[in-house]
PDB file of N, CA and C in Angstrom:
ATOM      1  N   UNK A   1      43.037   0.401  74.441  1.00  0.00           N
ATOM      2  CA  UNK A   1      42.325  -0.865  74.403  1.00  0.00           C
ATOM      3  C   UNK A   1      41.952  -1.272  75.818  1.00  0.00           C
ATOM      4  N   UNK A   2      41.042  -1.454  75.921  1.00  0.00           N
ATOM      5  CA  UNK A   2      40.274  -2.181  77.149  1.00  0.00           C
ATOM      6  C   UNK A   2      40.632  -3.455  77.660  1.00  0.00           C
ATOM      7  N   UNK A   3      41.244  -3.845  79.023  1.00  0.00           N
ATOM      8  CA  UNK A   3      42.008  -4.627  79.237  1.00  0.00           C
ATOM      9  C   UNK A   3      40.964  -5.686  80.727  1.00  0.00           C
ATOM     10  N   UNK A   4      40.162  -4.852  81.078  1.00  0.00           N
ATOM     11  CA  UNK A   4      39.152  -6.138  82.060  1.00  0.00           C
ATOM     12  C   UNK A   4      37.870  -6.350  81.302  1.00  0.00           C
ATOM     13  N   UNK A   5      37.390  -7.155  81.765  1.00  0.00           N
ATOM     14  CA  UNK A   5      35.688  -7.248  81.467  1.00  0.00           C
ATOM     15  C   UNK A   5      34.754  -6.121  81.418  1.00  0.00           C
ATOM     16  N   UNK A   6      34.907  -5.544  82.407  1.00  0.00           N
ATOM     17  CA  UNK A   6      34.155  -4.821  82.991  1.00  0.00           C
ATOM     18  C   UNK A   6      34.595  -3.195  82.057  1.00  0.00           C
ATOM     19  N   UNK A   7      35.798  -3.231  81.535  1.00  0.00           N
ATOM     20  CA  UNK A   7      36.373  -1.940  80.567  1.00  0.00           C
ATOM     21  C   UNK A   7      35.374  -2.395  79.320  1.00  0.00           C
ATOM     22  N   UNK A   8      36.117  -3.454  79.093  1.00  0.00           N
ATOM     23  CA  UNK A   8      35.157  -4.011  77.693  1.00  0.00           C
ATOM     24  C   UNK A   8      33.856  -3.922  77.712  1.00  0.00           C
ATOM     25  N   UNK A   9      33.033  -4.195  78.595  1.00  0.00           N
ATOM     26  CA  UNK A   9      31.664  -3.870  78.083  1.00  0.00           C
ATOM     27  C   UNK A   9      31.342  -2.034  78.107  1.00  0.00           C
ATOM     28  N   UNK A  10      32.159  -1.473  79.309  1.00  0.00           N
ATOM     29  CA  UNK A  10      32.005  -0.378  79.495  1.00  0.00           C
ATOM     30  C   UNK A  10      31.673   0.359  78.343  1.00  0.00           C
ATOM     31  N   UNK A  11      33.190  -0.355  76.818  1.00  0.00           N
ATOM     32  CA  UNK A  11      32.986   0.360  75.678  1.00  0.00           C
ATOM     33  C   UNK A  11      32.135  -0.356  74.987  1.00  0.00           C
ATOM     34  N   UNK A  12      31.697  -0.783  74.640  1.00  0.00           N
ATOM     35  CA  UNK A  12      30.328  -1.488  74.523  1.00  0.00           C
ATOM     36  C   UNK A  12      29.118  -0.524  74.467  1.00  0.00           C
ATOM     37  N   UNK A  13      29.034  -0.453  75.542  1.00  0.00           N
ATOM     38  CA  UNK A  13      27.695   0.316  76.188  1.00  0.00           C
ATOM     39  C   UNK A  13      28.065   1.438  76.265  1.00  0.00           C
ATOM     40  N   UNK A  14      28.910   2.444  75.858  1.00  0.00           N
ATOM     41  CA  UNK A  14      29.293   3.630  75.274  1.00  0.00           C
ATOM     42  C   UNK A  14      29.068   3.873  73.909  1.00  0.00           C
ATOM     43  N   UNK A  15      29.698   2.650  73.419  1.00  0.00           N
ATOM     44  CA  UNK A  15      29.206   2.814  71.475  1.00  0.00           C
ATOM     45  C   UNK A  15      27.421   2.778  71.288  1.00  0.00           C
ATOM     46  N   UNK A  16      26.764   2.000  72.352  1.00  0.00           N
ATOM     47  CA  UNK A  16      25.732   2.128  72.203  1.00  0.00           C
ATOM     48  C   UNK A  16      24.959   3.391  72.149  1.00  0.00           C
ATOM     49  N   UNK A  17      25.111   3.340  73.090  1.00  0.00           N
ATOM     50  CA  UNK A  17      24.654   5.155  73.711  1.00  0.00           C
ATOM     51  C   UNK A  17      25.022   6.119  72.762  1.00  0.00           C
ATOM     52  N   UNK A  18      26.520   6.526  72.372  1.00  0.00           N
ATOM     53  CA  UNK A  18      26.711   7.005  71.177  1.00  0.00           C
ATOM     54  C   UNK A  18      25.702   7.261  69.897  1.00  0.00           C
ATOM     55  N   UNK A  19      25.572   6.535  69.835  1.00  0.00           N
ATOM     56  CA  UNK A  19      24.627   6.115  68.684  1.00  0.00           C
ATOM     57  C   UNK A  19      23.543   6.203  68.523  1.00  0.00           C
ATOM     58  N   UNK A  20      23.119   6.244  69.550  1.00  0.00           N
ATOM     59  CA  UNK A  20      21.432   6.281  70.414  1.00  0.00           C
ATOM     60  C   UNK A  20      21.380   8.182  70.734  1.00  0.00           C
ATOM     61  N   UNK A  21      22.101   8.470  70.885  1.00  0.00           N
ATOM     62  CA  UNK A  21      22.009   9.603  71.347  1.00  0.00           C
ATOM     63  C   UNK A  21      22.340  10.685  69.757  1.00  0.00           C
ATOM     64  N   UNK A  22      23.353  10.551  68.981  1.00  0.00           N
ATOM     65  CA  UNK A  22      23.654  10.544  67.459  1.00  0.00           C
ATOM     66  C   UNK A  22      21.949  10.646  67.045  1.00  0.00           C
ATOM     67  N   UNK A  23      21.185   9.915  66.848  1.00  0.00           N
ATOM     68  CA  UNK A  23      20.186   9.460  66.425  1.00  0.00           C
ATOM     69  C   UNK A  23      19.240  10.393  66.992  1.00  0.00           C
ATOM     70  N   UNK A  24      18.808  10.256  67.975  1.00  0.00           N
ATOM     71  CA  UNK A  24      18.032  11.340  68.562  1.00  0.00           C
ATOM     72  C   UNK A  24      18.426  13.207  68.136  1.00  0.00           C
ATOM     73  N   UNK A  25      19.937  13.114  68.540  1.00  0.00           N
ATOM     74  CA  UNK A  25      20.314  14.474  68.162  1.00  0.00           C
ATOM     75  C   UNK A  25      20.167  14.972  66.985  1.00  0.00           C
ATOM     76  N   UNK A  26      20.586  14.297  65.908  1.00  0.00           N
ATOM     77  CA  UNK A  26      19.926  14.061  64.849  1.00  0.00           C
ATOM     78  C   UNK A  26      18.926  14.746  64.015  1.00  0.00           C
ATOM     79  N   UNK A  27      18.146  13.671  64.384  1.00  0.00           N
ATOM     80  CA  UNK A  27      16.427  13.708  64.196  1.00  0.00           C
ATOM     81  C   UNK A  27      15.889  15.165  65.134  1.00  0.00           C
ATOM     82  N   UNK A  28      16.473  15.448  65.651  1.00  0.00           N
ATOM     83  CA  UNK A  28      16.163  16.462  66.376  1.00  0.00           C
ATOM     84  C   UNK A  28      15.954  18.378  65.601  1.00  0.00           C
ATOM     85  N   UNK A  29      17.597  18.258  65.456  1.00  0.00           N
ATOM     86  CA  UNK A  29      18.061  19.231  64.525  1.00  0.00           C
ATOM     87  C   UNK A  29      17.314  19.238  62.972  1.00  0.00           C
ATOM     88  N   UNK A  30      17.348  18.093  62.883  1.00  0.00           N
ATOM     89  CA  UNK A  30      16.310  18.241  61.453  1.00  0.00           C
ATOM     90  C   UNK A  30      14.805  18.843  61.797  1.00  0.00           C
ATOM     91  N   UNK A  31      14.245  18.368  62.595  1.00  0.00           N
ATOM     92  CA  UNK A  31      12.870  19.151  63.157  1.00  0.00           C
ATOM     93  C   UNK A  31      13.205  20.047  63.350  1.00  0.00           C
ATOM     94  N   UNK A  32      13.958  20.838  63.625  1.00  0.00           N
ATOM     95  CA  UNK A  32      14.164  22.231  64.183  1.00  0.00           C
ATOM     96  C   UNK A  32      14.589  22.947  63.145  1.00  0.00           C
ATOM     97  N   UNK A  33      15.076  22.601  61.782  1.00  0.00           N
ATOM     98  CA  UNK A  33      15.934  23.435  60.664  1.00  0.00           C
ATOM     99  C   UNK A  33      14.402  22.696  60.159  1.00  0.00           C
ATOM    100  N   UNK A  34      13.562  22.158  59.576  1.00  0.00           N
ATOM    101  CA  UNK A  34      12.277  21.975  59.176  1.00  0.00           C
ATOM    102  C   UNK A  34      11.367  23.263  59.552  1.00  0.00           C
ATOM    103  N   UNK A  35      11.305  23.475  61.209  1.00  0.00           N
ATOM    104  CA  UNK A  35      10.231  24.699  61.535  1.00  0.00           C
ATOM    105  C   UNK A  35      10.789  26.145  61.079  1.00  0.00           C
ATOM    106  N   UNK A  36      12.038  25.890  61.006  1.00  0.00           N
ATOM    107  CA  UNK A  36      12.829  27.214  60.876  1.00  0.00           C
ATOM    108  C   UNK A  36      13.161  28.021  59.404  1.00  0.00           C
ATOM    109  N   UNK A  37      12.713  26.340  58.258  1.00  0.00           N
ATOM    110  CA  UNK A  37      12.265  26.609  56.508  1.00  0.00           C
ATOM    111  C   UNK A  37      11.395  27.216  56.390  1.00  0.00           C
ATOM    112  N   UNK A  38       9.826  26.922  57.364  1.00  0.00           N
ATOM    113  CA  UNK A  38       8.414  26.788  56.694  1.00  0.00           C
ATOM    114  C   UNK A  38       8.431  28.350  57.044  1.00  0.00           C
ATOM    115  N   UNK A  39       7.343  28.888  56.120  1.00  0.00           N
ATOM    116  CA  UNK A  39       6.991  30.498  55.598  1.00  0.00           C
ATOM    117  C   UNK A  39       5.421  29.948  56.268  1.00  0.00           C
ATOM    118  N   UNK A  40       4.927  29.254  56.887  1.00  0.00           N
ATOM    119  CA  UNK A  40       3.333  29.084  57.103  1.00  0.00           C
ATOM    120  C   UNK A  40       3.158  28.780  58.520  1.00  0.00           C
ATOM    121  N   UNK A  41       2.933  30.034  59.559  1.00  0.00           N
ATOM    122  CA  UNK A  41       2.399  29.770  60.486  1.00  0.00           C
ATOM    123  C   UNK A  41       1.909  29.088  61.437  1.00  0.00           C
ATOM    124  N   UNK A  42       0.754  28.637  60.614  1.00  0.00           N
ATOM    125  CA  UNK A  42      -0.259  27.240  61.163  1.00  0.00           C
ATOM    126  C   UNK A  42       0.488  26.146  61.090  1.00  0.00           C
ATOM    127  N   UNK A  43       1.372  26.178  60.319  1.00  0.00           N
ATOM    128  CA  UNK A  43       2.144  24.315  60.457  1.00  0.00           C
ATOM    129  C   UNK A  43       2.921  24.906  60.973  1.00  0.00           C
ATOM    130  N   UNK A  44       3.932  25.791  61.322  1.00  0.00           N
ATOM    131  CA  UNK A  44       5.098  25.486  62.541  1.00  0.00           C
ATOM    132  C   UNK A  44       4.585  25.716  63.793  1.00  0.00           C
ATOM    133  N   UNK A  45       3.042  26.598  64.063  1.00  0.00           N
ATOM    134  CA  UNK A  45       2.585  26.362  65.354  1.00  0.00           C
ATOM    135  C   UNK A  45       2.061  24.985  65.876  1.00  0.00           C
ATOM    136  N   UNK A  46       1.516  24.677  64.863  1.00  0.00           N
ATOM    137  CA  UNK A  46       1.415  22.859  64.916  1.00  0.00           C
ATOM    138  C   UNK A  46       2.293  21.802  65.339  1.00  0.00           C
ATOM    139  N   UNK A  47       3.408  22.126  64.416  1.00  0.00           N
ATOM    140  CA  UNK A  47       4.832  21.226  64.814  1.00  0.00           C
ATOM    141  C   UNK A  47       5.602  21.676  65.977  1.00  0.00           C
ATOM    142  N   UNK A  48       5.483  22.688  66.773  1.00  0.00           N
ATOM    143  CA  UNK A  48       6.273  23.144  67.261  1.00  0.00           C
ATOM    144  C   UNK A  48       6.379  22.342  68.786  1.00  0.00           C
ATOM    145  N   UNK A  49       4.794  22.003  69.300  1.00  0.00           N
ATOM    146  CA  UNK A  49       4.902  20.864  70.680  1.00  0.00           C
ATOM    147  C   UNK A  49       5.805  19.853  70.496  1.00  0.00           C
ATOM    148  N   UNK A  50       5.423  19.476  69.386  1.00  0.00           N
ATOM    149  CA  UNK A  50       6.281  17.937  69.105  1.00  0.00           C
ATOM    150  C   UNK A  50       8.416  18.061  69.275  1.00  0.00           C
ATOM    151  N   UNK A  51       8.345  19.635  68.501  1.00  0.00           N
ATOM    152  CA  UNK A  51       9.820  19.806  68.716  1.00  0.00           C
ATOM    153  C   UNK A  51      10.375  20.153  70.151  1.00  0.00           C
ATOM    154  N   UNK A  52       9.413  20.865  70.649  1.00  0.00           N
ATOM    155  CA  UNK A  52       9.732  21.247  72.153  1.00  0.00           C
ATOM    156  C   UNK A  52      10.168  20.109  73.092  1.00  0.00           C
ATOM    157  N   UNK A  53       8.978  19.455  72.854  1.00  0.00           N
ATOM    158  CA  UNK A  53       9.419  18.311  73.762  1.00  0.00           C
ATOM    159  C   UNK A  53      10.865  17.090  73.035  1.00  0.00           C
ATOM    160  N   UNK A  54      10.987  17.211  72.229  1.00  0.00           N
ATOM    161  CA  UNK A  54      12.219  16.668  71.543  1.00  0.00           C
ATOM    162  C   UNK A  54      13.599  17.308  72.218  1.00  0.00           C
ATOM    163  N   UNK A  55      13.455  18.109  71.920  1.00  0.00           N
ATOM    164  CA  UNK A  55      14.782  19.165  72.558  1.00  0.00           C
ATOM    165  C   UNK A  55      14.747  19.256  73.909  1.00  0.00           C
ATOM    166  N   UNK A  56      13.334  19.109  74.479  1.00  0.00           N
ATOM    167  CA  UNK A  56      13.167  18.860  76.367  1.00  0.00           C
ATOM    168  C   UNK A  56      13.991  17.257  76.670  1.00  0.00           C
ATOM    169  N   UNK A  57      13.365  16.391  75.932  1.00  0.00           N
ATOM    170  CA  UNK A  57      13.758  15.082  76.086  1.00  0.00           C
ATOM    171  C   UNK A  57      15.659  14.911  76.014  1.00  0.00           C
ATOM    172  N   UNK A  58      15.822  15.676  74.784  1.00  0.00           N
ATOM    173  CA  UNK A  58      17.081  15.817  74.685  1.00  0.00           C
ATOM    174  C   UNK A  58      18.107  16.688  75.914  1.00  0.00           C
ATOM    175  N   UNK A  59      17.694  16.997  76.254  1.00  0.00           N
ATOM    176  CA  UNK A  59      17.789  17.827  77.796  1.00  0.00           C
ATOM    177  C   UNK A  59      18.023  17.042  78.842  1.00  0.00           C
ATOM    178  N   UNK A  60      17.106  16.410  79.145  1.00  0.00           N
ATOM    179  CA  UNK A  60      16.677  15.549  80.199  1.00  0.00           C
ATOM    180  C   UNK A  60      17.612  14.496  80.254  1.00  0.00           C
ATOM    181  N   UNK A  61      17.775  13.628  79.245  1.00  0.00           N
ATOM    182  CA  UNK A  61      18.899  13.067  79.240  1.00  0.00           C
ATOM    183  C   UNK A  61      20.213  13.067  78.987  1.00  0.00           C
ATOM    184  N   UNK A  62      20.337  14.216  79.074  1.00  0.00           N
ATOM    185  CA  UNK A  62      22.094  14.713  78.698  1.00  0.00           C
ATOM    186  C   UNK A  62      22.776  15.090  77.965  1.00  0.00           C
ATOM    187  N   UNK A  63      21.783  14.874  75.994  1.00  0.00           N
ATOM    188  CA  UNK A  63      22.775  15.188  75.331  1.00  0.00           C
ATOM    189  C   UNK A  63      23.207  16.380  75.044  1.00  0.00           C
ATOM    190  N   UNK A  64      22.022  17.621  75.311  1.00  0.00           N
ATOM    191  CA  UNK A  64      22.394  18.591  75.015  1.00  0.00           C
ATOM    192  C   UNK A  64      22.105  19.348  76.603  1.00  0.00           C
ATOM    193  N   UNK A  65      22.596  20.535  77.063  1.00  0.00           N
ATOM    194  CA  UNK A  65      22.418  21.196  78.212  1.00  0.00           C
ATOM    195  C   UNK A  65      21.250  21.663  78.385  1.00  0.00           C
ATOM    196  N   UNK A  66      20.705  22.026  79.009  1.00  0.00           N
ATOM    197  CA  UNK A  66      19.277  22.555  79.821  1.00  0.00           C
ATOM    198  C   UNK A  66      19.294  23.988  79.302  1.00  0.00           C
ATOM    199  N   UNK A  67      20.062  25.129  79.372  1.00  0.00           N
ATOM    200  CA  UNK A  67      20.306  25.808  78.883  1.00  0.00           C
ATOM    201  C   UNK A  67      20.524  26.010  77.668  1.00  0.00           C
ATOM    202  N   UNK A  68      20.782  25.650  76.922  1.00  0.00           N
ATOM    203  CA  UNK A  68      20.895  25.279  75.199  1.00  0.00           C
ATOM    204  C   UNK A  68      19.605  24.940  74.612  1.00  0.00           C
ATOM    205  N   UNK A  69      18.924  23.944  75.720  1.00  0.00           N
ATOM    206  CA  UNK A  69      17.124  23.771  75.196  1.00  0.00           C
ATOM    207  C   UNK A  69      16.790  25.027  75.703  1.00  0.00           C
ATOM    208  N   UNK A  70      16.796  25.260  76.514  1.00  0.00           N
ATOM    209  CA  UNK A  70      15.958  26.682  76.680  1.00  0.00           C
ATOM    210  C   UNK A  70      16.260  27.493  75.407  1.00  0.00           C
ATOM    211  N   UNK A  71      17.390  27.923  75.022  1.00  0.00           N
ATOM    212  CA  UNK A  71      17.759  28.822  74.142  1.00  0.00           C
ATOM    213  C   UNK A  71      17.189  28.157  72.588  1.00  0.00           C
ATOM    214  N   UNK A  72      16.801  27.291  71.947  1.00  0.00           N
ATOM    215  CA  UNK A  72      16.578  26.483  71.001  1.00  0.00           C
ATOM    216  C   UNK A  72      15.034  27.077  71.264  1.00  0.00           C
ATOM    217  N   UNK A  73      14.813  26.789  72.303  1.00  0.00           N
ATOM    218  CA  UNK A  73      12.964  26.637  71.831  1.00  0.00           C
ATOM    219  C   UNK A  73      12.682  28.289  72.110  1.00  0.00           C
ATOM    220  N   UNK A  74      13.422  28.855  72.687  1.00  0.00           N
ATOM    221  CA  UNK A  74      13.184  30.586  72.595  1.00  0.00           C
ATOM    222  C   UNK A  74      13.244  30.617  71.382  1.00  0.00           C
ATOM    223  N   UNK A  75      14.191  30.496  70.665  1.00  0.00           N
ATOM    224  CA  UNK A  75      14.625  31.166  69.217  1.00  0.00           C
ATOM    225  C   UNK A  75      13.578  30.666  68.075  1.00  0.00           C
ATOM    226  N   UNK A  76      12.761  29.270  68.143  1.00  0.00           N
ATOM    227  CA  UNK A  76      11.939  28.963  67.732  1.00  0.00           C
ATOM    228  C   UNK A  76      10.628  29.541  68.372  1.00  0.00           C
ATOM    229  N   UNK A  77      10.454  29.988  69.118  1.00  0.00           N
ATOM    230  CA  UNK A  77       8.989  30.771  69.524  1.00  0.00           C
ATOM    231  C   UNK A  77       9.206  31.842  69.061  1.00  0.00           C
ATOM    232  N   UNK A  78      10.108  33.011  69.159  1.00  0.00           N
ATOM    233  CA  UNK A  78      10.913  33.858  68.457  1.00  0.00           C
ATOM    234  C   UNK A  78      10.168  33.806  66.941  1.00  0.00           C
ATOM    235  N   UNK A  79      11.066  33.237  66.109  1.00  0.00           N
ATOM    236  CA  UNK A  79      10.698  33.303  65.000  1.00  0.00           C
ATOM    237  C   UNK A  79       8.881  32.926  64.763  1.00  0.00           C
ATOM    238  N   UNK A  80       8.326  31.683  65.288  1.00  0.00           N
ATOM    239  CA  UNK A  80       7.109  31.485  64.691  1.00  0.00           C
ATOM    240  C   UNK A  80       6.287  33.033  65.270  1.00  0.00           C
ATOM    241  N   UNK A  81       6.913  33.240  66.144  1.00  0.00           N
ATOM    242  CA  UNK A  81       5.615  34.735  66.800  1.00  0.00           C
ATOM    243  C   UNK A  81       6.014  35.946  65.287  1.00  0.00           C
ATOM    244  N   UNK A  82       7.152  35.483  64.797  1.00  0.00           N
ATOM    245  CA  UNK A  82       7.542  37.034  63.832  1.00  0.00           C
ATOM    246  C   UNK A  82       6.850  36.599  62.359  1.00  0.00           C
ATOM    247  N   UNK A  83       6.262  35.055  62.280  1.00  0.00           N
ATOM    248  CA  UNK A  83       5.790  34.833  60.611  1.00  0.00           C
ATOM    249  C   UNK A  83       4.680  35.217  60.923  1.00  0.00           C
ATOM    250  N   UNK A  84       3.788  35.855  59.358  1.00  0.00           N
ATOM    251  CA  UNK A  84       3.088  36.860  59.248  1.00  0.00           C
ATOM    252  C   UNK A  84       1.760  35.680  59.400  1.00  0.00           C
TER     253      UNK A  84
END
């Protein structure tokens, strides 16, 4: 339990973030298990900017490693280059 002011909001503004970041991560992984269903080309080459930069964004701010996006959007270029 948080015993100054300054602890207390600390957790505060941790649960926030939590949550905020939950949310994004999220929404994220679902776009990415979405491009990784579709059997049609033209729509996951379509969708695929929008996920890139999702997983970049997600990067950028911390939740997931820089390295881990790299490896995410390989494995998704990967696959859309192998549908027929």
């Amino acid at each position: 339990m948080a015993n100054t002011s300054s602890a207390k909001k600390a957790d505060r503004q941790n649960e926030r973030h939590r949550l905020h970041n939950r949310y994004y991560a999220k929404t994220t992984r679902n776009a990415i298990r979405d491009i990784r269903n579709t059997t049609d080309k033209a729509q996951a080459e379509e969708n695929a900017p929008k996920v890139f930069a999702m997983i970049d964004k997600l990067a950028k701010i911390g939740v997931i490693h820089k390295n881990k996006a790299a490896n995410l959007k390989s494995g998704i270029a990967v696959y859309i280059n192998k549908l027929a």
